[in-house]
C-alpha atoms as a PDB file:
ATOM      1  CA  UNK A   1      -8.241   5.031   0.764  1.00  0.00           C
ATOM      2  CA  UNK A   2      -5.397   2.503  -0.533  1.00  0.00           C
ATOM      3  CA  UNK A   3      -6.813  -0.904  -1.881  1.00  0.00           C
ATOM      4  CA  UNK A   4      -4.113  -3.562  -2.631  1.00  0.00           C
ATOM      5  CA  UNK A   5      -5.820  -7.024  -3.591  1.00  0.00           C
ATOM      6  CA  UNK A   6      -3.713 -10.154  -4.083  1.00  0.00           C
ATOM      7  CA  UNK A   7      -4.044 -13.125  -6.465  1.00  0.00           C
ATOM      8  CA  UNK A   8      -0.860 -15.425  -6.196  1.00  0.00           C
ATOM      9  CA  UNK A   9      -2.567 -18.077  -8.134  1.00  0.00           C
ATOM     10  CA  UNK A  10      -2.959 -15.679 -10.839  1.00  0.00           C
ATOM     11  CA  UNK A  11      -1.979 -17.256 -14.513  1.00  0.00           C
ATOM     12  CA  UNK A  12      -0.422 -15.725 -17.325  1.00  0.00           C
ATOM     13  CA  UNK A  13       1.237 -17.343 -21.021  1.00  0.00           C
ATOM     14  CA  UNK A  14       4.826 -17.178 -21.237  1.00  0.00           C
ATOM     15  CA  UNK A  15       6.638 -16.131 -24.210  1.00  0.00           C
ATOM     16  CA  UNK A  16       6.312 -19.890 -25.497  1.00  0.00           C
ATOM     17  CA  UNK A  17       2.471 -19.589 -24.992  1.00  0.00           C
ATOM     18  CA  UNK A  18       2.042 -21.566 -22.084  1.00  0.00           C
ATOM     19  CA  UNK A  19       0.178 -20.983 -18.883  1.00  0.00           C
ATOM     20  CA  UNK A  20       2.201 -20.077 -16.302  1.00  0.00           C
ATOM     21  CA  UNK A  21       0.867 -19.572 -12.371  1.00  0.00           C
ATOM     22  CA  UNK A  22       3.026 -16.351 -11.435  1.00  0.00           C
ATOM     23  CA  UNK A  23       0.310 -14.327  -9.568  1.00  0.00           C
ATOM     24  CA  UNK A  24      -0.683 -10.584  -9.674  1.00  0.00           C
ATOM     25  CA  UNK A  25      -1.232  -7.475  -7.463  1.00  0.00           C
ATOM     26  CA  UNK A  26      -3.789  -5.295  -7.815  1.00  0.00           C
ATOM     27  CA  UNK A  27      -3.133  -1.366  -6.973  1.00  0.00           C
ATOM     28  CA  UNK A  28      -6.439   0.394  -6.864  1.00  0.00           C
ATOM     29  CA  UNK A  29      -5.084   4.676  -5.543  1.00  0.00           C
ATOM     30  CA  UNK A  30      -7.832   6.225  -3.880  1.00  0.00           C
ATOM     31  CA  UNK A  31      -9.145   9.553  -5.633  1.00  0.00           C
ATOM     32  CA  UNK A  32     -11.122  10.177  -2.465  1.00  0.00           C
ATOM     33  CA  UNK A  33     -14.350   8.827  -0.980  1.00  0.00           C
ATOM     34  CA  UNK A  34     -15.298   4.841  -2.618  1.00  0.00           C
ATOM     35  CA  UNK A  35     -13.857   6.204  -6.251  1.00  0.00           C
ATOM     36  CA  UNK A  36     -10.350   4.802  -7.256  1.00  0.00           C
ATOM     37  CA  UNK A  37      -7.826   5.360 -10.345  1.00  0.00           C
ATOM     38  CA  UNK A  38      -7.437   3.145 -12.650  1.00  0.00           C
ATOM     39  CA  UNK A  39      -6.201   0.046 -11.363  1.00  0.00           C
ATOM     40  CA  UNK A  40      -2.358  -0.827 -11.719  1.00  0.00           C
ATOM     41  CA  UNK A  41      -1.571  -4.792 -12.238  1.00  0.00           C
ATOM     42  CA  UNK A  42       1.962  -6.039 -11.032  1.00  0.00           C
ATOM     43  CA  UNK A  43       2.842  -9.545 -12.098  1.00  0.00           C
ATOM     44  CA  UNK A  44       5.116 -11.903 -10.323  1.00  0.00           C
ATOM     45  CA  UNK A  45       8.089 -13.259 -12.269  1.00  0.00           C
ATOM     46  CA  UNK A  46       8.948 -16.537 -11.010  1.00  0.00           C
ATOM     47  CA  UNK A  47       6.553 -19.507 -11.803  1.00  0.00           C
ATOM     48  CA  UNK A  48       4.744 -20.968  -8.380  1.00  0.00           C
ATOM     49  CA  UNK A  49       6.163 -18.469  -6.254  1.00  0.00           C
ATOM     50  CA  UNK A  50       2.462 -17.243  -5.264  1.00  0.00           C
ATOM     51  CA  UNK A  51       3.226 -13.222  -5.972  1.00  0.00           C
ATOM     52  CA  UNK A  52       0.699 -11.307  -3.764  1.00  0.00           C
ATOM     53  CA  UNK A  53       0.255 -13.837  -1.480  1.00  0.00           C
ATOM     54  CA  UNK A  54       1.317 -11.830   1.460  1.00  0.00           C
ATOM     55  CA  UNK A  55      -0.119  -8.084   1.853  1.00  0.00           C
ATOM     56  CA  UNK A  56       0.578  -5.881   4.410  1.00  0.00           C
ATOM     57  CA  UNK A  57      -0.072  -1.822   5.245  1.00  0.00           C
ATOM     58  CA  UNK A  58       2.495   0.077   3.330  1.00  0.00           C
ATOM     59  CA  UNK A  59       0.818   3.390   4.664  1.00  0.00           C
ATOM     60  CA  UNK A  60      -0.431   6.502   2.256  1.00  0.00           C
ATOM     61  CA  UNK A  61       1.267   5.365  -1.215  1.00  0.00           C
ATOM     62  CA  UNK A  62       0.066   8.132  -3.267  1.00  0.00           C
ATOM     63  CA  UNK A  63       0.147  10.893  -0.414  1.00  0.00           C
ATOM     64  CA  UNK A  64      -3.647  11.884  -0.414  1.00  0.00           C
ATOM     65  CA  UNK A  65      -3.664  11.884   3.245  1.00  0.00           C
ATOM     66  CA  UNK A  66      -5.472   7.900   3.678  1.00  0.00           C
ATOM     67  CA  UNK A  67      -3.647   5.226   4.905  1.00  0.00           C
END
C-alpha cells in the first residue's frame, strides 16, 4: 500500500529566512503489509499556492503490486 498525505499549509524559510506557506507532500512507498520506506517530502514552490491540497489515486507508484 501507497500513502500520499497532503499539507498545503505547510511552512518553510526562504533563502532570506522568512516563513513562507508553500505546502508539502508526503510519499510514504509501501514495503508490504502496515511497514513503509522512508518517507519522501516534496515541497511546493510558489508561496500560498496550497501544494498538496488536492490528492488523488495515481495507482501502484513503486510497482509492488498495491494500488
Amino acid at each position: 500500500m501507497d500513502l500520499l498525505v497532503g499539507a498545503p499549509l505547510f511552512m518553510d524559510r526562504g533563502s532570506d529566512g522568512k516563513l513562507r506557506e508553500v505546502g508539502q507532500v508526503y510519499v510514504y512507498l509501501g514495503k508490504g503489509g502496515f511497514t513503509f520506506n522512508n518517507v519522501i517530502k516534496l515541497t511546493g514552490s510558489e508561496v500560498y499556492a496550497r501544494y498538496g491540497s488536492s490528492i488523488c489515486s495515481l495507482g501502484d507508484l513503486n510497482m509492488d503490486g498495491y494500488n
